[in-house]
ModelCIF file with pLDDT and N, C-alpha, C, O atoms, coordinates in Angstrom:
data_MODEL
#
_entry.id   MODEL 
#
_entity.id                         1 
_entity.type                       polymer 
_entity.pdbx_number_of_molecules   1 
#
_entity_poly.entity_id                      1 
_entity_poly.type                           'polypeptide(L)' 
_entity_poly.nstd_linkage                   no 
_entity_poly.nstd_monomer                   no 
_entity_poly.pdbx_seq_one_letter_code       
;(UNK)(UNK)(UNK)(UNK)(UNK)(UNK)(UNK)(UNK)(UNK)(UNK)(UNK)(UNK)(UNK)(UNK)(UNK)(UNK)
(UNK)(UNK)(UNK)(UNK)(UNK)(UNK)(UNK)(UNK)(UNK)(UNK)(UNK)(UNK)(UNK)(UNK)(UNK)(UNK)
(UNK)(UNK)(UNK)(UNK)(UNK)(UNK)(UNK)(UNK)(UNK)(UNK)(UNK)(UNK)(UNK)
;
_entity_poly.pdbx_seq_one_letter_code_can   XXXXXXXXXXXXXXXXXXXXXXXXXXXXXXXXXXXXXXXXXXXXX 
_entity_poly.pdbx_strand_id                 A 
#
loop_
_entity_poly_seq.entity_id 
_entity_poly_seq.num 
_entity_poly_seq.mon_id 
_entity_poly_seq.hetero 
1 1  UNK n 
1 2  UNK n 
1 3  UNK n 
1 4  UNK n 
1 5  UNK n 
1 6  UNK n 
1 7  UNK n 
1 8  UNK n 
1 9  UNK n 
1 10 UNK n 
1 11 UNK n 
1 12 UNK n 
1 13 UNK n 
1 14 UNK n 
1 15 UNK n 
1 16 UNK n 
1 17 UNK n 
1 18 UNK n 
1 19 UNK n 
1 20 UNK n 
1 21 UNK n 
1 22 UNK n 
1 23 UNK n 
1 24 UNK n 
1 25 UNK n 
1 26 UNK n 
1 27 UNK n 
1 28 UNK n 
1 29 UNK n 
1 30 UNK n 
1 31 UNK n 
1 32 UNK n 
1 33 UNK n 
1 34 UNK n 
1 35 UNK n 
1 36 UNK n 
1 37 UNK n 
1 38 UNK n 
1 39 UNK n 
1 40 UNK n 
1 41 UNK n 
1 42 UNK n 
1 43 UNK n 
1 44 UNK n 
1 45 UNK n 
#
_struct_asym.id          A 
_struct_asym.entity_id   1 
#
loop_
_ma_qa_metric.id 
_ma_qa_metric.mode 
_ma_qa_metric.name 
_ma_qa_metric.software_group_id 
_ma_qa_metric.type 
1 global pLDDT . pLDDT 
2 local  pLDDT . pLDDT 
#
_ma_qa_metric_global.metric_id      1 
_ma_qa_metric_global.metric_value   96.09 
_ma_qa_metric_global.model_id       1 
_ma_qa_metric_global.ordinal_id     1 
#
loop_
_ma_qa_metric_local.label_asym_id 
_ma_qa_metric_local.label_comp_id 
_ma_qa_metric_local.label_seq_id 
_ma_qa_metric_local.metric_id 
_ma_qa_metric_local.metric_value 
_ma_qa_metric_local.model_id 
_ma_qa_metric_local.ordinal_id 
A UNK 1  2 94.00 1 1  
A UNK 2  2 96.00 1 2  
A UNK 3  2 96.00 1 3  
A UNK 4  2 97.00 1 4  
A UNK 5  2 98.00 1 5  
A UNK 6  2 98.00 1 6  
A UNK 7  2 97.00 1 7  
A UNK 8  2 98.00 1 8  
A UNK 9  2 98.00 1 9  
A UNK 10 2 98.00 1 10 
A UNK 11 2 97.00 1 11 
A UNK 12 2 97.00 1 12 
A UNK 13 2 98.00 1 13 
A UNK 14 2 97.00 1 14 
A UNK 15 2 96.00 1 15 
A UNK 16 2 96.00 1 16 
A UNK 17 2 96.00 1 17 
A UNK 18 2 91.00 1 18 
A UNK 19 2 92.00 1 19 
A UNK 20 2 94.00 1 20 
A UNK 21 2 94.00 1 21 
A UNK 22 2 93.00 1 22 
A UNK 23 2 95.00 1 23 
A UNK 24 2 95.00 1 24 
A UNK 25 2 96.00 1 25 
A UNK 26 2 96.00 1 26 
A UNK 27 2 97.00 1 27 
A UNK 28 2 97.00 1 28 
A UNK 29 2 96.00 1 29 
A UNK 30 2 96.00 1 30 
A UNK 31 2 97.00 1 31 
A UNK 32 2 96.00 1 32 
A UNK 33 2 96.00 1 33 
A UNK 34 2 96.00 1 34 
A UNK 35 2 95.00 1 35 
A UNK 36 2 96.00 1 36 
A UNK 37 2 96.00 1 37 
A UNK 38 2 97.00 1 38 
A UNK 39 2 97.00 1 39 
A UNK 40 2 97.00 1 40 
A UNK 41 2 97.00 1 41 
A UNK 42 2 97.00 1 42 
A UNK 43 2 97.00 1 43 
A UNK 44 2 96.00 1 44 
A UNK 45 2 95.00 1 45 
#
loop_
_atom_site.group_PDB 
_atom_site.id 
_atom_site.type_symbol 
_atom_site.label_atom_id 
_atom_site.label_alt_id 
_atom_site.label_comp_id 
_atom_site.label_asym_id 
_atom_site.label_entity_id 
_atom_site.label_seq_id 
_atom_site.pdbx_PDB_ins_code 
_atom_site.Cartn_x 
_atom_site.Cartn_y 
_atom_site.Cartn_z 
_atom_site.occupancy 
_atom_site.B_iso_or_equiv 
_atom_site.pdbx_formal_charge 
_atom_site.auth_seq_id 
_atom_site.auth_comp_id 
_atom_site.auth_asym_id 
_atom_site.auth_atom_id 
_atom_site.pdbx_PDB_model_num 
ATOM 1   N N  . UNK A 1 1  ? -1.444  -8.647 -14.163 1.00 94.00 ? 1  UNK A N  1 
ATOM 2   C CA . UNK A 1 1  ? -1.246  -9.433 -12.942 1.00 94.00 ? 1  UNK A CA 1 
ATOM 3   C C  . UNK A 1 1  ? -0.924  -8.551 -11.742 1.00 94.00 ? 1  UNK A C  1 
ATOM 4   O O  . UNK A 1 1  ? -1.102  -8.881 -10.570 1.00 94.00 ? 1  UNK A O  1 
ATOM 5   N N  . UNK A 1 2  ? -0.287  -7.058 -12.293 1.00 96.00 ? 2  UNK A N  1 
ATOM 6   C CA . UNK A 1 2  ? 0.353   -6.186 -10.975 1.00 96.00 ? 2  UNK A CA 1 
ATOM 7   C C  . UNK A 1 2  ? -1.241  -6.231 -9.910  1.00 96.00 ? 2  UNK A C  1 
ATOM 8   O O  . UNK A 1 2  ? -1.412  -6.463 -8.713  1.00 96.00 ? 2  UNK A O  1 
ATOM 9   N N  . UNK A 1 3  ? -1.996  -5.959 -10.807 1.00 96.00 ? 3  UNK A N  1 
ATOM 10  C CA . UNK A 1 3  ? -3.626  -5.473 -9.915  1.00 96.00 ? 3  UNK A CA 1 
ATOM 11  C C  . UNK A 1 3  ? -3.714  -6.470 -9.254  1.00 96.00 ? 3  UNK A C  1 
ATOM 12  O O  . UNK A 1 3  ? -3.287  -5.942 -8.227  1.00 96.00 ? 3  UNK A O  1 
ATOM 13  N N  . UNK A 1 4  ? -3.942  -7.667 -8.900  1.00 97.00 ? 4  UNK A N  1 
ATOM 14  C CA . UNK A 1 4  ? -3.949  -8.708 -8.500  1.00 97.00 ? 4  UNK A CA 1 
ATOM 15  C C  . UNK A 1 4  ? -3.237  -9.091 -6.943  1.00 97.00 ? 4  UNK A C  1 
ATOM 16  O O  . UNK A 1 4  ? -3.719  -9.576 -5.919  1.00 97.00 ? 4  UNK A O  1 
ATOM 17  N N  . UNK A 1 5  ? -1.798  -8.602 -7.326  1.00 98.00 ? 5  UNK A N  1 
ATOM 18  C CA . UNK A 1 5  ? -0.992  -8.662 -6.477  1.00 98.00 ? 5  UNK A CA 1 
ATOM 19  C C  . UNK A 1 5  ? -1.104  -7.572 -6.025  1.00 98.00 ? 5  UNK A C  1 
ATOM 20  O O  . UNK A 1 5  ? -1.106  -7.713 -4.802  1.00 98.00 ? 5  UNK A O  1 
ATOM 21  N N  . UNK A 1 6  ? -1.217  -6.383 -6.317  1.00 98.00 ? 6  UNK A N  1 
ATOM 22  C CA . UNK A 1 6  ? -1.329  -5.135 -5.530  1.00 98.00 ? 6  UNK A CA 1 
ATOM 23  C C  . UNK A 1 6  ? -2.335  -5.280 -4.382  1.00 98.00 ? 6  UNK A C  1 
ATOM 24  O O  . UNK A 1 6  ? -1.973  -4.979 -3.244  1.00 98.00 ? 6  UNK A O  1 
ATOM 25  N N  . UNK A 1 7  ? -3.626  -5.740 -4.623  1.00 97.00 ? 7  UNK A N  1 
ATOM 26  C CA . UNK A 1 7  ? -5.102  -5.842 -4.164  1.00 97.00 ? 7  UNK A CA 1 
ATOM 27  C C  . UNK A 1 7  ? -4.818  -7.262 -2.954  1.00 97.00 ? 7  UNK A C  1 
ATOM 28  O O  . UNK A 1 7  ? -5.223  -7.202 -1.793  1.00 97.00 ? 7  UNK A O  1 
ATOM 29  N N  . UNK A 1 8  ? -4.084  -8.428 -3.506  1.00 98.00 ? 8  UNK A N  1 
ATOM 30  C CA . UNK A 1 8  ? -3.936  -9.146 -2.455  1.00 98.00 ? 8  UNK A CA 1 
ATOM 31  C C  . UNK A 1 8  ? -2.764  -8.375 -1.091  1.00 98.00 ? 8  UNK A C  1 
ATOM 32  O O  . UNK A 1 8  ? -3.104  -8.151 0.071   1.00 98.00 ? 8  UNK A O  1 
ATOM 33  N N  . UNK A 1 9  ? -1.731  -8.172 -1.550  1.00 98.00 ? 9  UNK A N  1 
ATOM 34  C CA . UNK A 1 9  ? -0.934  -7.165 -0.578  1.00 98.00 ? 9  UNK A CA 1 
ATOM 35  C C  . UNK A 1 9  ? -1.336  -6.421 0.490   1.00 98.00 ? 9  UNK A C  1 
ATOM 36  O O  . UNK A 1 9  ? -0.990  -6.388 1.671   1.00 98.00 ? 9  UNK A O  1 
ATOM 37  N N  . UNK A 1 10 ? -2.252  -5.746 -0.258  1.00 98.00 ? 10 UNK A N  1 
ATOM 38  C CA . UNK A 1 10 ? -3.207  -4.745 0.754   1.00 98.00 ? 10 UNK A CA 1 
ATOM 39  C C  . UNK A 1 10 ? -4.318  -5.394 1.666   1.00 98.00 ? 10 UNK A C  1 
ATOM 40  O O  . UNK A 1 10 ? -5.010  -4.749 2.454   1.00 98.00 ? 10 UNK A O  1 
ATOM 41  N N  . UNK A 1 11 ? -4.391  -6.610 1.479   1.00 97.00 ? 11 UNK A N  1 
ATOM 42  C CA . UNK A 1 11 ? -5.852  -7.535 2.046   1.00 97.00 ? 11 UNK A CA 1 
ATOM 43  C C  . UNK A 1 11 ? -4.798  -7.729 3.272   1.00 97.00 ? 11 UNK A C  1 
ATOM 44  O O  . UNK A 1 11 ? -5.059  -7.287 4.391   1.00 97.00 ? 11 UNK A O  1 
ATOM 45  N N  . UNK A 1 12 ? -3.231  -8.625 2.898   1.00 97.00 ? 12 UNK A N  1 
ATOM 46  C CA . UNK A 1 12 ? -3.118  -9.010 3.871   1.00 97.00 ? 12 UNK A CA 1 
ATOM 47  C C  . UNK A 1 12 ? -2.429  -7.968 4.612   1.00 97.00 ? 12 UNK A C  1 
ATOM 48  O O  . UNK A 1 12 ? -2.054  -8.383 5.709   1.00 97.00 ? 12 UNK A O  1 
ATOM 49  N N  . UNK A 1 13 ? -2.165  -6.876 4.404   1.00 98.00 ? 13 UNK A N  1 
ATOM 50  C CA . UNK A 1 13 ? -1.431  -5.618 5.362   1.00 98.00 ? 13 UNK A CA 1 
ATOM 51  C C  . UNK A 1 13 ? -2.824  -5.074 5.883   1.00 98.00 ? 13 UNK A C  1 
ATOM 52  O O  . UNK A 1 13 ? -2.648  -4.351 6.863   1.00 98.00 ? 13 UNK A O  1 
ATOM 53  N N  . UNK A 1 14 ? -4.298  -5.216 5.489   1.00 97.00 ? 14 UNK A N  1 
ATOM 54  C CA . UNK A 1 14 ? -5.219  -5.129 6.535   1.00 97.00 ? 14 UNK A CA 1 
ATOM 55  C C  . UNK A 1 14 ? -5.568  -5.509 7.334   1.00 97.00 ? 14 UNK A C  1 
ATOM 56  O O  . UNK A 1 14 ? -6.234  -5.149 8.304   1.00 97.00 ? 14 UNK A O  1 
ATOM 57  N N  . UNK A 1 15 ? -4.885  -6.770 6.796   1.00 96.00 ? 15 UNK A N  1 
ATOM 58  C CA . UNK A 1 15 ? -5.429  -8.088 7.482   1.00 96.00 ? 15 UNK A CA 1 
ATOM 59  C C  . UNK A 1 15 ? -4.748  -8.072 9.449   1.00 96.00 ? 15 UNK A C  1 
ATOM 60  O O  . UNK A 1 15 ? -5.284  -8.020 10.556  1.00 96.00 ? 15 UNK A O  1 
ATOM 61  N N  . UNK A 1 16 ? -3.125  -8.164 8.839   1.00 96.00 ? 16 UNK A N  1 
ATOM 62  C CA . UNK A 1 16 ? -2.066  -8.108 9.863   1.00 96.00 ? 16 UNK A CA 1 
ATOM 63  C C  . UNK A 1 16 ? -2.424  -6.293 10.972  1.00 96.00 ? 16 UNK A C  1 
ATOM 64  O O  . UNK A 1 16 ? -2.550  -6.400 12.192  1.00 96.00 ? 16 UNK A O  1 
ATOM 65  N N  . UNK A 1 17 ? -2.512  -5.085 10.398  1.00 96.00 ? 17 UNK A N  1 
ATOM 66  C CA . UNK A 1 17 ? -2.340  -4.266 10.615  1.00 96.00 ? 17 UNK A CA 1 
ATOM 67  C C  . UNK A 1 17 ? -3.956  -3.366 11.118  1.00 96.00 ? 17 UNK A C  1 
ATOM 68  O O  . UNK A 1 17 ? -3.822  -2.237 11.591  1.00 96.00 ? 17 UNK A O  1 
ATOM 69  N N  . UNK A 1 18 ? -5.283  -3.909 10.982  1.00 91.00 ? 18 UNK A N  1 
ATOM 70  C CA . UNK A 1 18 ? -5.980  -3.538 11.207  1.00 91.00 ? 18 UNK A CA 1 
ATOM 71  C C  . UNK A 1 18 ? -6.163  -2.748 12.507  1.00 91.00 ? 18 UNK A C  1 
ATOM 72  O O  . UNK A 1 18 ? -7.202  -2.138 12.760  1.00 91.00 ? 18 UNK A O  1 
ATOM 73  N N  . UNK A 1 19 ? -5.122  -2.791 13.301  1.00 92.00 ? 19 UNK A N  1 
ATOM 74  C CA . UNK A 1 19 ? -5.436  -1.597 14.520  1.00 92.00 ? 19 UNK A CA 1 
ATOM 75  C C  . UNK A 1 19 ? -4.529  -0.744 14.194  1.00 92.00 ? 19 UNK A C  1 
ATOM 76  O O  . UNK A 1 19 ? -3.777  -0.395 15.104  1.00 92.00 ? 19 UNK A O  1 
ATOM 77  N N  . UNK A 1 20 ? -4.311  -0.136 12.780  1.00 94.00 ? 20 UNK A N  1 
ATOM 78  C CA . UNK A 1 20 ? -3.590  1.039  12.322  1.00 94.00 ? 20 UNK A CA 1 
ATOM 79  C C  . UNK A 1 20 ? -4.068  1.379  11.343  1.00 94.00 ? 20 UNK A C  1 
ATOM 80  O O  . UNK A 1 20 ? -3.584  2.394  10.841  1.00 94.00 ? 20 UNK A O  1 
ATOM 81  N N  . UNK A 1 21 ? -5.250  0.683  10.608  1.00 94.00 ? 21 UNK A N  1 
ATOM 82  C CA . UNK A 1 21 ? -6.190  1.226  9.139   1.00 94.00 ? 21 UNK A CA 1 
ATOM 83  C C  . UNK A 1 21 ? -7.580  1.112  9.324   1.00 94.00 ? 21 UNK A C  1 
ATOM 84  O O  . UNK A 1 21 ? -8.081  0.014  9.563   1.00 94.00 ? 21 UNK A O  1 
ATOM 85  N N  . UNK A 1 22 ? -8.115  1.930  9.256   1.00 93.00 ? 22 UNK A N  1 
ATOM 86  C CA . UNK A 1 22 ? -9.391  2.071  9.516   1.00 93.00 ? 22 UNK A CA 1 
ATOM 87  C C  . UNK A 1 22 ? -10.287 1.067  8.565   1.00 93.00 ? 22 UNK A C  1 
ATOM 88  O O  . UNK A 1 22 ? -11.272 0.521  9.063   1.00 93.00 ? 22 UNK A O  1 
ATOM 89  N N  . UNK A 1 23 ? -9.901  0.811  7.080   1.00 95.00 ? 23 UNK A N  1 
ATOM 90  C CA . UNK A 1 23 ? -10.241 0.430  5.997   1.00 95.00 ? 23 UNK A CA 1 
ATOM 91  C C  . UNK A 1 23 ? -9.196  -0.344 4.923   1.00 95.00 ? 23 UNK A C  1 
ATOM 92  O O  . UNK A 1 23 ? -7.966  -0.285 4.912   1.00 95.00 ? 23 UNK A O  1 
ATOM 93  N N  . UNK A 1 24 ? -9.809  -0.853 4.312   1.00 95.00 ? 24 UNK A N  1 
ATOM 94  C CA . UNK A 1 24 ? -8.640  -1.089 3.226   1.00 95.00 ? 24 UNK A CA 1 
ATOM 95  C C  . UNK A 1 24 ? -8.607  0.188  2.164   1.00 95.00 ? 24 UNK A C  1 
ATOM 96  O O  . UNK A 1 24 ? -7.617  0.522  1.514   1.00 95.00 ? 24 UNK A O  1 
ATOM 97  N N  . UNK A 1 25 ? -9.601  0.675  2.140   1.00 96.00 ? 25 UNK A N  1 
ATOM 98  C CA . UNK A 1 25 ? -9.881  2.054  1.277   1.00 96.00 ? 25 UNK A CA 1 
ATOM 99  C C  . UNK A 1 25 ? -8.818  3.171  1.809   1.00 96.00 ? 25 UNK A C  1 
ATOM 100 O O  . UNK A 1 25 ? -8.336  3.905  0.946   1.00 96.00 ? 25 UNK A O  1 
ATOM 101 N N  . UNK A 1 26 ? -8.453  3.340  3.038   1.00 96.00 ? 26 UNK A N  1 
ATOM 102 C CA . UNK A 1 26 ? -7.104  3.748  3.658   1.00 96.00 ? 26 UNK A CA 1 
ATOM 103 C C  . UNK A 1 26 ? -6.594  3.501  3.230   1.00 96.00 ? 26 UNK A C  1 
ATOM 104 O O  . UNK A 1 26 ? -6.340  4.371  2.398   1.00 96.00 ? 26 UNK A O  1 
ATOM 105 N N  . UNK A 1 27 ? -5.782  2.316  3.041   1.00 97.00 ? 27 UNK A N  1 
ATOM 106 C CA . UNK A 1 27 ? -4.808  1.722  2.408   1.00 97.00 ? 27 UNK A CA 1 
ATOM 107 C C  . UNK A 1 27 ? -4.420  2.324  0.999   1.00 97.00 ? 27 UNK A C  1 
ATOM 108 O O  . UNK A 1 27 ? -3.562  3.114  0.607   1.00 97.00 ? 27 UNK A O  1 
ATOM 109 N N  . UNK A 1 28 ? -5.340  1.666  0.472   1.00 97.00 ? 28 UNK A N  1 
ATOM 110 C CA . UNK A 1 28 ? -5.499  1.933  -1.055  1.00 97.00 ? 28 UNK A CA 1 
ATOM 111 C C  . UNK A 1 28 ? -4.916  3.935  -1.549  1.00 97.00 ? 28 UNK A C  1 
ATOM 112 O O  . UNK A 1 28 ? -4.277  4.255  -2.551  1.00 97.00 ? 28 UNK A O  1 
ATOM 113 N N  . UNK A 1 29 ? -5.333  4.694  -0.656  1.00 96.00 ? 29 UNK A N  1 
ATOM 114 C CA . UNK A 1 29 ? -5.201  5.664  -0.492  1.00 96.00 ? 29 UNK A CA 1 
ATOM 115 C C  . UNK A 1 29 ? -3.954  6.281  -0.331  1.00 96.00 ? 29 UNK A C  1 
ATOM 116 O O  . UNK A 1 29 ? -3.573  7.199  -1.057  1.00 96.00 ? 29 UNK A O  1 
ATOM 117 N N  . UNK A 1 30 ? -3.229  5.755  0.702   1.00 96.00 ? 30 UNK A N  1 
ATOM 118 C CA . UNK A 1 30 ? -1.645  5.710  1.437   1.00 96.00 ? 30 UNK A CA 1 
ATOM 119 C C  . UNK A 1 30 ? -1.238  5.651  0.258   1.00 96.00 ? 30 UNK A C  1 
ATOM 120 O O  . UNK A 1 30 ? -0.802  6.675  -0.269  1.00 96.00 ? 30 UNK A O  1 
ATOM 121 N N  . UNK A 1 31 ? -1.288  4.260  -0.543  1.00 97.00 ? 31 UNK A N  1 
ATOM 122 C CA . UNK A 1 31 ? -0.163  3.535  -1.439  1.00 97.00 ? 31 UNK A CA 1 
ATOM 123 C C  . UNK A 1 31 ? -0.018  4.342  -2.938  1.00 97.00 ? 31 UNK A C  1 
ATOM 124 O O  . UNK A 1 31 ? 0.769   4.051  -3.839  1.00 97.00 ? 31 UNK A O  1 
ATOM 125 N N  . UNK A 1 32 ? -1.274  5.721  -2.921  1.00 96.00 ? 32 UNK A N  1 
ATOM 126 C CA . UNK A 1 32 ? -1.403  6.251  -4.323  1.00 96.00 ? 32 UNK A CA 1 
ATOM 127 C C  . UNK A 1 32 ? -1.467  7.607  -3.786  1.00 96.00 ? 32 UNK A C  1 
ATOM 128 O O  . UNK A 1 32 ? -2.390  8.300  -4.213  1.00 96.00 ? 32 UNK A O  1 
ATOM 129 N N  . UNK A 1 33 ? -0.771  8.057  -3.043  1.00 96.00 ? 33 UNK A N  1 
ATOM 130 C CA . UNK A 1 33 ? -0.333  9.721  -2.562  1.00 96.00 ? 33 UNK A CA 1 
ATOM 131 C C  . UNK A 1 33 ? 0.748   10.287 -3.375  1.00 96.00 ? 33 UNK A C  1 
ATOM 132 O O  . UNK A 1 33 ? 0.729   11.424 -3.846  1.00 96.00 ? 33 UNK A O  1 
ATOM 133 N N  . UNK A 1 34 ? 1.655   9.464  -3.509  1.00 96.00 ? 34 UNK A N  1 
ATOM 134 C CA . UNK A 1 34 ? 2.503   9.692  -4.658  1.00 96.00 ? 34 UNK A CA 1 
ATOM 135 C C  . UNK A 1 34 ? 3.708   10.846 -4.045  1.00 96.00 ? 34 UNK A C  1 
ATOM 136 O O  . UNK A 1 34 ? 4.507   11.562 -4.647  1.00 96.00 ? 34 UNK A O  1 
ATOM 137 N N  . UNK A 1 35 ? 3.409   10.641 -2.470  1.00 95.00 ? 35 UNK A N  1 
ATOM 138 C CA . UNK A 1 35 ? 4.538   11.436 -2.345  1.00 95.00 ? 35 UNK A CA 1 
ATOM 139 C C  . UNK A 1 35 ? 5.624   11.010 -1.138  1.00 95.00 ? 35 UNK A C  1 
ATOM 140 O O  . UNK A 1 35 ? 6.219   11.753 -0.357  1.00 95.00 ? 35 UNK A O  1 
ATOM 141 N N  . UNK A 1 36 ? 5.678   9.327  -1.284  1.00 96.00 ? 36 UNK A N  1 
ATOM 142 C CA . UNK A 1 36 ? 6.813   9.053  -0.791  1.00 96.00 ? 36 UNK A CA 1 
ATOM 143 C C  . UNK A 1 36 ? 8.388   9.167  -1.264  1.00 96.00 ? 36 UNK A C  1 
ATOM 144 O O  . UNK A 1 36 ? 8.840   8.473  -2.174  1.00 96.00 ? 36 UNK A O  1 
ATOM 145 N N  . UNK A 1 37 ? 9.025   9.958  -0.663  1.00 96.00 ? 37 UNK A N  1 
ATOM 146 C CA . UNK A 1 37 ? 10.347  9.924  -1.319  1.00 96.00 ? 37 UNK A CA 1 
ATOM 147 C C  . UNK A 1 37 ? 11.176  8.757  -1.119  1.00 96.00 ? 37 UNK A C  1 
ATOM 148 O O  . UNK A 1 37 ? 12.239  8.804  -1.738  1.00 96.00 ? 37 UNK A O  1 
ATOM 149 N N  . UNK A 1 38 ? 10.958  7.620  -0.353  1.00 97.00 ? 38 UNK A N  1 
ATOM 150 C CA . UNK A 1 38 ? 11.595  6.652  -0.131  1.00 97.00 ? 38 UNK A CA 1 
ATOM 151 C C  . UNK A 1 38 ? 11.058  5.777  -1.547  1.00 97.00 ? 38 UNK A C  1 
ATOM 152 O O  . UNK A 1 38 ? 12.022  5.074  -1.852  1.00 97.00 ? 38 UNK A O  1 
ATOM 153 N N  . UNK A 1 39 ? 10.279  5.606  -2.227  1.00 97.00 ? 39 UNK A N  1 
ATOM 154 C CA . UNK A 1 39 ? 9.627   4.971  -2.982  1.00 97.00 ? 39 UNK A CA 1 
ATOM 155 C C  . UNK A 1 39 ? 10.481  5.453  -4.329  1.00 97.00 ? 39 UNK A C  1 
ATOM 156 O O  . UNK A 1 39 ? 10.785  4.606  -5.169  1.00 97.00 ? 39 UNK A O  1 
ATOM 157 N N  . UNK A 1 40 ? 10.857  6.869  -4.499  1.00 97.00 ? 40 UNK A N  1 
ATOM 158 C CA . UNK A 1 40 ? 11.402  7.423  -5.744  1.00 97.00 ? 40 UNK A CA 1 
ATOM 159 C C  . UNK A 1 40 ? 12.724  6.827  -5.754  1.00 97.00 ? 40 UNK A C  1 
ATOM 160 O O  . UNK A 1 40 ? 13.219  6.163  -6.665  1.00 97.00 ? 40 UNK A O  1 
ATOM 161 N N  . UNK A 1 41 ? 13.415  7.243  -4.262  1.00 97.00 ? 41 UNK A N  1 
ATOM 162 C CA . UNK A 1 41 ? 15.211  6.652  -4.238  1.00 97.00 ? 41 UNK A CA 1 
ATOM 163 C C  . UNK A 1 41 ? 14.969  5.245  -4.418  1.00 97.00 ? 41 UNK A C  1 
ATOM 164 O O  . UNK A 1 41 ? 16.090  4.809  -4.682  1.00 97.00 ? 41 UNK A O  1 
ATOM 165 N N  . UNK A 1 42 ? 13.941  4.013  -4.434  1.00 97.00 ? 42 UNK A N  1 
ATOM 166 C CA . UNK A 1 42 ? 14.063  2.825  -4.526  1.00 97.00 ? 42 UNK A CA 1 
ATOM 167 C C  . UNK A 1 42 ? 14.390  2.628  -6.210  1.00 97.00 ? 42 UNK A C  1 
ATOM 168 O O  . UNK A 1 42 ? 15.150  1.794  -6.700  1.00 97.00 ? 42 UNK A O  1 
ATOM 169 N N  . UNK A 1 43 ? 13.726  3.468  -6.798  1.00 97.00 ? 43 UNK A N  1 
ATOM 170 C CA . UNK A 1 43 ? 13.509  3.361  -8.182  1.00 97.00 ? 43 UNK A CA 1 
ATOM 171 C C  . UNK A 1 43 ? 14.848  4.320  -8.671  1.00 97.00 ? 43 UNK A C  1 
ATOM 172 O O  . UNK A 1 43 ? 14.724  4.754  -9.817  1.00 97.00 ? 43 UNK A O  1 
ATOM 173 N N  . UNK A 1 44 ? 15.840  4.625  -8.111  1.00 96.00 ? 44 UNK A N  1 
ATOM 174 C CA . UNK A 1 44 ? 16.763  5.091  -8.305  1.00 96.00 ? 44 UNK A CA 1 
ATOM 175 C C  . UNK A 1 44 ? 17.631  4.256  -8.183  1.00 96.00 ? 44 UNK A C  1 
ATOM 176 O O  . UNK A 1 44 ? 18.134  3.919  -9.255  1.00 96.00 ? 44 UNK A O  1 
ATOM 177 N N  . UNK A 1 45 ? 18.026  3.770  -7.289  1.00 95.00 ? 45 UNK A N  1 
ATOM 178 C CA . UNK A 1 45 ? 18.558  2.287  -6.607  1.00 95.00 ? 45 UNK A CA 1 
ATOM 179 C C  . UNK A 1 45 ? 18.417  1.303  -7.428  1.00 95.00 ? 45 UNK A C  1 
ATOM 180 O O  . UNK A 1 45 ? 18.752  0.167  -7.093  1.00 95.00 ? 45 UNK A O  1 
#
């Protein structure tokens, strides 16, 4: 179900945000860099 919800998330943050993403393929990109450190301390938290 995560894929699902991941894939809708990103539709609507293209949706809202499209004069800051060129693509949703951007997106998709951002969210799997793997090098947010705010993302690690959440999972610490």
């Amino acid at each position: 179900k995560a894929v699902f919800v991941v894939m809708d998330a990103i539709d609507a943050i293209y949706h809202r945000y499209n004069d800051v993403y060129a693509s949703r393929e951007e997106i998709i990109s951002k969210s799997n860099a793997l090098d947010d450190s705010k993302v690690y301390q959440a999972f610490t938290d």
